[in-house]
Protein backbone atom coordinates (compact mmCIF):
# COMPACT_ATOMS: atom_id res chain seq x y z
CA UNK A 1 39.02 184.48 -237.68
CA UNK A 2 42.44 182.80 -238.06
CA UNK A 3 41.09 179.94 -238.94
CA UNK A 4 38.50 181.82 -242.02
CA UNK A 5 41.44 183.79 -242.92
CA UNK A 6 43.81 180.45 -243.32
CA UNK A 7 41.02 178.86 -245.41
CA UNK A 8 40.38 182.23 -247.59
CA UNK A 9 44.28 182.09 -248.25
CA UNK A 10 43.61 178.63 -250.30
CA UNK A 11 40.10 179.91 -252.05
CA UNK A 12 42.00 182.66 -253.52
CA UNK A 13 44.61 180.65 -254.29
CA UNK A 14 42.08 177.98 -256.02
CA UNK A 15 40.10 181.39 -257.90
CA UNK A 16 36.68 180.48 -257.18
CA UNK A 17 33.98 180.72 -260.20
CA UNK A 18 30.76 182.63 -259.61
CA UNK A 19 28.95 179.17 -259.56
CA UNK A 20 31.15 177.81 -256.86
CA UNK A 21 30.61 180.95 -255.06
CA UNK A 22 27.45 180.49 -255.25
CA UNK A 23 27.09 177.43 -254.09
CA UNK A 24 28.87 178.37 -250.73
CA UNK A 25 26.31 180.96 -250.07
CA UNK A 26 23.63 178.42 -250.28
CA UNK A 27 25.18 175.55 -248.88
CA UNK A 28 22.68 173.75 -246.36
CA UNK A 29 25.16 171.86 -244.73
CA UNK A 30 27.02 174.33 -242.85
CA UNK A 31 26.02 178.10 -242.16
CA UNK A 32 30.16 178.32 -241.50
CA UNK A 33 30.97 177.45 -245.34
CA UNK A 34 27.76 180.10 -246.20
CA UNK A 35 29.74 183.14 -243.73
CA UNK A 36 33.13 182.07 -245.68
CA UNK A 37 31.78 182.58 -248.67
CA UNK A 38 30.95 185.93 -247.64
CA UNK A 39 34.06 187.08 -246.26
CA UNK A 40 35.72 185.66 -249.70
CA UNK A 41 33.68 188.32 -251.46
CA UNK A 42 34.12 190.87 -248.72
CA UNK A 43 37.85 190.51 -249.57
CA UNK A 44 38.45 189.50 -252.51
CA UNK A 45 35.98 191.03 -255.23
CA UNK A 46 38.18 192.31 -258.25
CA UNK A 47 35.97 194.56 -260.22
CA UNK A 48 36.33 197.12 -257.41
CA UNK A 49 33.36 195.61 -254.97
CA UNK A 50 30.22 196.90 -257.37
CA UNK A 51 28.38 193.88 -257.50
CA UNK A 52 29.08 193.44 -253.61
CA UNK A 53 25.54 195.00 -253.15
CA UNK A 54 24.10 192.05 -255.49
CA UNK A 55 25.62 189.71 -253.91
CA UNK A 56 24.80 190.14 -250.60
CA UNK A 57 21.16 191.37 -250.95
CA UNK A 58 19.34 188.32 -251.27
CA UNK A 59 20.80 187.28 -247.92
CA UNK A 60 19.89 189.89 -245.46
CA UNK A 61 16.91 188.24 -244.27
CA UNK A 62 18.29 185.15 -243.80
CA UNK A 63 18.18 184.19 -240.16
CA UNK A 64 20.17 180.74 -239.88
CA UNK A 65 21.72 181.31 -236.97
CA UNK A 66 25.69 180.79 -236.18
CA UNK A 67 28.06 181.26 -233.48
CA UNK A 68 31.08 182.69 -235.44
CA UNK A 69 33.86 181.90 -233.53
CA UNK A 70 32.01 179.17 -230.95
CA UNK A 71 31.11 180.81 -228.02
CA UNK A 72 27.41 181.89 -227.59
CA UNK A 73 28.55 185.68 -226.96
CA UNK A 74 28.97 185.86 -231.11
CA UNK A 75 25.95 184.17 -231.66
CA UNK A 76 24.04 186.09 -235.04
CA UNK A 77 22.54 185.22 -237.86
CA UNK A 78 23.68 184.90 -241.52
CA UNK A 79 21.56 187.98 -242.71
CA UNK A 80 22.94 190.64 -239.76
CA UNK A 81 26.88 189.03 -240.70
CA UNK A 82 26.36 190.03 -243.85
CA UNK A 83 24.94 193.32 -242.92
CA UNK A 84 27.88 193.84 -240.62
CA UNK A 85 30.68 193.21 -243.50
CA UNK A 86 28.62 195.86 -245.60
CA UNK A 87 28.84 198.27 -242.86
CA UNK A 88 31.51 197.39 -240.55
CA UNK A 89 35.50 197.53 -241.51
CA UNK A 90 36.44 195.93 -238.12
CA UNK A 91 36.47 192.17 -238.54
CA UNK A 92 37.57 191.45 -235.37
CA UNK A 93 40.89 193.04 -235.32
CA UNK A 94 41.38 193.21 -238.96
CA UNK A 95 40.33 195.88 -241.02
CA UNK A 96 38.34 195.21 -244.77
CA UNK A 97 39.16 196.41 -247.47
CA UNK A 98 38.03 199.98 -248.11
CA UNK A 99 34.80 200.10 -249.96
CA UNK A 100 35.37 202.82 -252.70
CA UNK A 101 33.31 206.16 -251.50
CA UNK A 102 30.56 205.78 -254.14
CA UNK A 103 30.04 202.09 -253.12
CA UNK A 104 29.69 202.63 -249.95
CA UNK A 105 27.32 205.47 -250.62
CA UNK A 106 25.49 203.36 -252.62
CA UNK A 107 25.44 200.36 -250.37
CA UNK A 108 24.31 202.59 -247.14
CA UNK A 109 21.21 204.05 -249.55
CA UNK A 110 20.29 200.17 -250.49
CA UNK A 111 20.00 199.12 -247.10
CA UNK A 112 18.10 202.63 -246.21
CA UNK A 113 15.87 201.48 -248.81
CA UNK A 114 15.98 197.61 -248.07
CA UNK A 115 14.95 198.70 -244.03
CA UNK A 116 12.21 200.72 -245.08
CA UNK A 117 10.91 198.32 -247.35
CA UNK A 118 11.03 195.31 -244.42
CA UNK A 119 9.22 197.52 -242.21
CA UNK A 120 6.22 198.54 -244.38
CA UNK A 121 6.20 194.12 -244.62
CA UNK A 122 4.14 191.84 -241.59
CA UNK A 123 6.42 190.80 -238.96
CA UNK A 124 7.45 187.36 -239.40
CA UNK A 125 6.09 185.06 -236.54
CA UNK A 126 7.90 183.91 -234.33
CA UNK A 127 9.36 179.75 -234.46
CA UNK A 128 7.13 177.96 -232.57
CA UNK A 129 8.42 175.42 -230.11
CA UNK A 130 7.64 172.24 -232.35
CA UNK A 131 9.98 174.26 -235.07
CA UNK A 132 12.70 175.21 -232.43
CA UNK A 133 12.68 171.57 -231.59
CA UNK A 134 14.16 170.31 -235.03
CA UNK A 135 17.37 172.80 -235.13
CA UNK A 136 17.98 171.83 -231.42
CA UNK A 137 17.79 168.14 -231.84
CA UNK A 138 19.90 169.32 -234.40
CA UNK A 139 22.37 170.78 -232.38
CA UNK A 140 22.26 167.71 -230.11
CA UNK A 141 23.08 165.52 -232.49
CA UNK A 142 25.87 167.25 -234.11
CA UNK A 143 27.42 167.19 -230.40
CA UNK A 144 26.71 163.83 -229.91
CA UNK A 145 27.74 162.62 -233.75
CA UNK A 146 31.45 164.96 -233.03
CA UNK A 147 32.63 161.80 -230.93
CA UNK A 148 30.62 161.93 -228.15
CA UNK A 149 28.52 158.83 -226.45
CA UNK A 150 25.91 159.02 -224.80
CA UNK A 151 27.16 159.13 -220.74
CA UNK A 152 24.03 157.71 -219.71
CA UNK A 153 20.47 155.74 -220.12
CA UNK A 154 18.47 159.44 -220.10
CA UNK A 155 20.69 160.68 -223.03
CA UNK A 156 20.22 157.19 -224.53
CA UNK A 157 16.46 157.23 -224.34
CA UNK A 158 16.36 160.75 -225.80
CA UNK A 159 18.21 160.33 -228.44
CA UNK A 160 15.93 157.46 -229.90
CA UNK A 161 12.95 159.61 -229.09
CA UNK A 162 14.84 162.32 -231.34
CA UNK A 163 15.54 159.46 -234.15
CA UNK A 164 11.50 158.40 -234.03
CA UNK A 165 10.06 161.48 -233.98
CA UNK A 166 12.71 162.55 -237.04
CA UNK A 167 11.20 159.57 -238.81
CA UNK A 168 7.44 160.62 -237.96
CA UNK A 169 8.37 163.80 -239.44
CA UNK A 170 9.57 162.98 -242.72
CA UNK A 171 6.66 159.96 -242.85
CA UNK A 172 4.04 162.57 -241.92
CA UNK A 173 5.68 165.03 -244.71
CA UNK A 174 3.30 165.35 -248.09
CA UNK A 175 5.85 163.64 -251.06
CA UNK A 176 3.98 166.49 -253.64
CA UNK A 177 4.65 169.20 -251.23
CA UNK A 178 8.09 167.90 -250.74
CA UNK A 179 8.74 167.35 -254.51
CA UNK A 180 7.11 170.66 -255.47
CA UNK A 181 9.30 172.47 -253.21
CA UNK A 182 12.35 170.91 -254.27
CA UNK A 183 11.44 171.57 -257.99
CA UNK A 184 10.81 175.40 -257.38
CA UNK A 185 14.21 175.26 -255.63
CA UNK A 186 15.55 173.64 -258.56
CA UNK A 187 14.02 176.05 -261.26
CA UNK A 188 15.25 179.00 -259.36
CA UNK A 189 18.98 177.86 -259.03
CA UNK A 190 19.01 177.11 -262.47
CA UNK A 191 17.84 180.56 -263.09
CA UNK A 192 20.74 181.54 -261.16
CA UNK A 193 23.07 179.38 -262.37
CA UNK A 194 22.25 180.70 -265.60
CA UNK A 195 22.75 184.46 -264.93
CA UNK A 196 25.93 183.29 -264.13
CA UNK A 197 27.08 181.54 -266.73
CA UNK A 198 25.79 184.25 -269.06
CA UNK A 199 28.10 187.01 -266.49
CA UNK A 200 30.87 184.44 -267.28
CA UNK A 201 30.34 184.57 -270.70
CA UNK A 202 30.23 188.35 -271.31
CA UNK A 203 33.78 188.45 -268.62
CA UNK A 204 35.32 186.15 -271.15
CA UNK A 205 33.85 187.85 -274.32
CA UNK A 206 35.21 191.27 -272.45
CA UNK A 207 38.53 189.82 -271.88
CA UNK A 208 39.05 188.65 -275.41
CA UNK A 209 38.15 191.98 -276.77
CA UNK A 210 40.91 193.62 -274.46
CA UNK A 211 43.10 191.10 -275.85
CA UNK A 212 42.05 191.97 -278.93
CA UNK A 213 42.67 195.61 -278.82
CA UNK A 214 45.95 195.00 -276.52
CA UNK A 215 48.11 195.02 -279.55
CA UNK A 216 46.31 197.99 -281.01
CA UNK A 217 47.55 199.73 -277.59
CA UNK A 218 50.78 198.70 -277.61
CA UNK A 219 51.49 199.88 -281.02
CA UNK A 220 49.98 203.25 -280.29
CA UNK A 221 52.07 203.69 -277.14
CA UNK A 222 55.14 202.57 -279.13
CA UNK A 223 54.11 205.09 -282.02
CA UNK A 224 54.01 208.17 -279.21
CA UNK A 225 56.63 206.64 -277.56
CA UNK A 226 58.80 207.32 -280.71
CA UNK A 227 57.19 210.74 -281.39
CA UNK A 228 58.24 211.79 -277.97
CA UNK A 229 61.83 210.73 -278.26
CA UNK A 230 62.09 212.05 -281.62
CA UNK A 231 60.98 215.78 -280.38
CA UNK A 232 62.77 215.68 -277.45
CA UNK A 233 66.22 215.03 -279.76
CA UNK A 234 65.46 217.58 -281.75
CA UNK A 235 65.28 219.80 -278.58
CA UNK A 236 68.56 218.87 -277.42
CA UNK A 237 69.92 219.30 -281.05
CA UNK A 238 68.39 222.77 -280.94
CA UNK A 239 69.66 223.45 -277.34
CA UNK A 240 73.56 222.34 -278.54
CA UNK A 241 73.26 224.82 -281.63
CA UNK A 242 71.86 227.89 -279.50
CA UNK A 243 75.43 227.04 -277.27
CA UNK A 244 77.64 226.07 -280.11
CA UNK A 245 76.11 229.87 -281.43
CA UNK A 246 76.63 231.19 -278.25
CA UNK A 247 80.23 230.24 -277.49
CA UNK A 248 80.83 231.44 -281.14
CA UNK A 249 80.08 234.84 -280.23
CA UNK A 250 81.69 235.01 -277.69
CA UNK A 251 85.57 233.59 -278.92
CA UNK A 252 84.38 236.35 -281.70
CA UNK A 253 84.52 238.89 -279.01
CA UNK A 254 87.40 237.87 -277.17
CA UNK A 255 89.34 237.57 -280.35
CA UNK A 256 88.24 241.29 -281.68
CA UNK A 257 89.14 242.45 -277.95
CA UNK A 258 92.78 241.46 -278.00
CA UNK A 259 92.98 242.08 -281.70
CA UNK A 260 91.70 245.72 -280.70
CA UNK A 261 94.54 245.48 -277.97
CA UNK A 262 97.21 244.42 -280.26
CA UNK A 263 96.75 247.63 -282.19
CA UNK A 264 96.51 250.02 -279.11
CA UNK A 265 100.58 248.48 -278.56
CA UNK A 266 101.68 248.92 -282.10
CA UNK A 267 100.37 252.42 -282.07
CA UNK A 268 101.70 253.30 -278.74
CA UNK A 269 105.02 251.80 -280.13
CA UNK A 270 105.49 253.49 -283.13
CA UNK A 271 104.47 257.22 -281.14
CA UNK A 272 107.60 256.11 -279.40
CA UNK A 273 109.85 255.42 -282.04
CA UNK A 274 108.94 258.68 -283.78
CA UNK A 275 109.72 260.35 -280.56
CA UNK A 276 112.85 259.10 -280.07
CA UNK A 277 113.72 259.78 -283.93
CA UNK A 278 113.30 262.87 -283.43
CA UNK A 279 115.16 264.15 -280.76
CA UNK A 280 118.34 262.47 -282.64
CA UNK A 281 117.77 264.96 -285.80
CA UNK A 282 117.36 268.06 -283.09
CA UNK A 283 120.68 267.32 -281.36
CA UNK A 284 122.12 266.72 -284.72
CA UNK A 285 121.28 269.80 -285.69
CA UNK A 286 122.51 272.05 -282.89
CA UNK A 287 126.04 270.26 -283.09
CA UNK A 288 126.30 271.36 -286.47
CA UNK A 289 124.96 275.16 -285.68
CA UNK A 290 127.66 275.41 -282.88
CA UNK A 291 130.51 274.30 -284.89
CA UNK A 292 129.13 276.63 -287.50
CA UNK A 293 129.63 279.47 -284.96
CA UNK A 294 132.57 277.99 -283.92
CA UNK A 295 134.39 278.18 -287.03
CA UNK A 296 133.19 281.61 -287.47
CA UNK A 297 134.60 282.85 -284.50
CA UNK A 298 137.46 281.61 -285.31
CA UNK A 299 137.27 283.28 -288.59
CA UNK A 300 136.95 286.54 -287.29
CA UNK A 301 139.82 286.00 -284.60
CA UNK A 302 142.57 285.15 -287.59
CA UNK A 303 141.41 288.15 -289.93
CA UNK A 304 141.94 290.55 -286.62
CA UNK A 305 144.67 289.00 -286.31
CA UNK A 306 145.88 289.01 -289.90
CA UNK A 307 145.12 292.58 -290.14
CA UNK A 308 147.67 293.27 -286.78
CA UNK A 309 150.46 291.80 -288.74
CA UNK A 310 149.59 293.68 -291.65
CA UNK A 311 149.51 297.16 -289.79
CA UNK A 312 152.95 296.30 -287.75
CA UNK A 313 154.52 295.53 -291.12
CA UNK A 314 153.81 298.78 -292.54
């Protein structure tokens, strides 16, 4: 898996088309470039994995068999690894991307549907041993052509029984079979091919009308942009006016409130005054009363006395 993911890191660097993806999954040379190609799509679809299901579909019967990371224990075939990246996160340590619910609802009814559908079909028979004996020639070979020599005569001998019965094979091989298979194989991926050209086409005719209307978008998010900062200053302005009206009323108060004090003090002031003036006029008065009596008196005392005189005299 280090090694796929390494190699995925430069696909999605490169941004593979759907025709070069779709030449990975039908590659004939190596059943390792087919099983990248599914993991890139496992990974890295962008229109939120729908077309995952179409994708991987035409595939689940396929039984070229791989080992995926060498070793006999992983041994499978193309078809059941790309069931397993439909239905299982764990890729050996690493976890998928999460399917979106609905997909993956979707996906697990398709292959409910897909099984049912296989089993209702004939059984496929099994290779026989003159058809095993090609892919494990094969297999042979590929060990052989990696940089290993033969050790020894036996190897020697079989591999140029291998070589001659290859070339009995494709002698005894029908050319019109042959060239009427390869034509049907031809018709269909240009069927394919142009499905996707025609996808391409309608991505690129959707992306120019989101270009298109991108402007339109922007202006109308500008236009509410502006609408929203316009109410929300004449909030504040309304907000400073209820305070600027509030601390009015209230320097209104305070000023009636010592204005209202003010006058309490003059009025207590001038009770006082008037107080005071008039306990000067009362003493006043009594100081002239007494010398009123006073004098009086005294009056009195020098008639008595006048009248004393008077009588002595006569």
């Amino acid at each position: 898996p280090g090694v796929a993911f390494t190699m995925l890191l430069k696909l999605f660097i490169l941004k593979l088309t759907r025709t070069q993806l779709k030449s990975m999954l039908e590659h004939s040379d190596s059943s390792y470039i087919r099983a990248l190609g599914f993991l890139y799509l496992r990974i890295g679809m962008t229109d939120g994995f729908k077309e995952l299901w179409s994708w991987f579909a035409p595939y689940l019967g396929d039984r070229e068999q791989f080992s995926i990371d060498g070793t006999p224990a992983t041994t499978t075939t193309i078809g059941s690894y790309a069931r397993r990246l439909l239905t299982d996160p764990d890729y050996f340590g690493v976890f998928l991307p999460r399917l979106p619910v609905l997909v993956q609802r979707s996906i697990d009814a398709n292959l409910k549907a897909w099984d049912e559908e296989q089993a209702t079909k004939p059984a496929a028979p099994e290779p026989t041993p003159a058809e095993k004996e090609p892919a494990a020639r094969a297999s042979r070979t590929e060990e052989l052509e990696e940089g290993e020599e033969p050790t020894n005569a036996i190897e020697l001998q079989q591999r140029e029984r291998e070589q001659e019965s290859d070339g009995r094979t494709g002698r005894d091989q029908r050319p019109d079979d042959h060239s009427q298979e390869a034509a049907q194989r031809e018709k269909e991926r240009e069927r394919e091919n142009e499905k996707d050209r025609e996808r391409e086409r309608d991505e690129r005719e959707h992306e120019r009308q989101r270009s298109r209307e991108r402007p339109r978008d922007l202006a109308r998010d500008k236009t509410r942009d502006l609408a929203y900062a316009r109410k929300r200053k004449q909030a504040e302005i309304v907000d400073v006016d209820v305070k600027i009206a509030a601390l009015r009323k209230e320097i209104v108060l305070k000023e009636e409130a010592e204005r209202a004090q003010e006058e309490r003090a003059q009025r207590v002031g001038h009770g006082a005054a008037e107080a005071a003036t008039d306990g000067v006029m009362g003493v006043a008065v009594d100081g002239a009363a007494d010398g009123a009596v006073d004098g009086a008196a005294d009056g009195v005392v020098e008639a008595d006395a006048e009248r004393a005189a008077g009588s002595g005299a006569a």
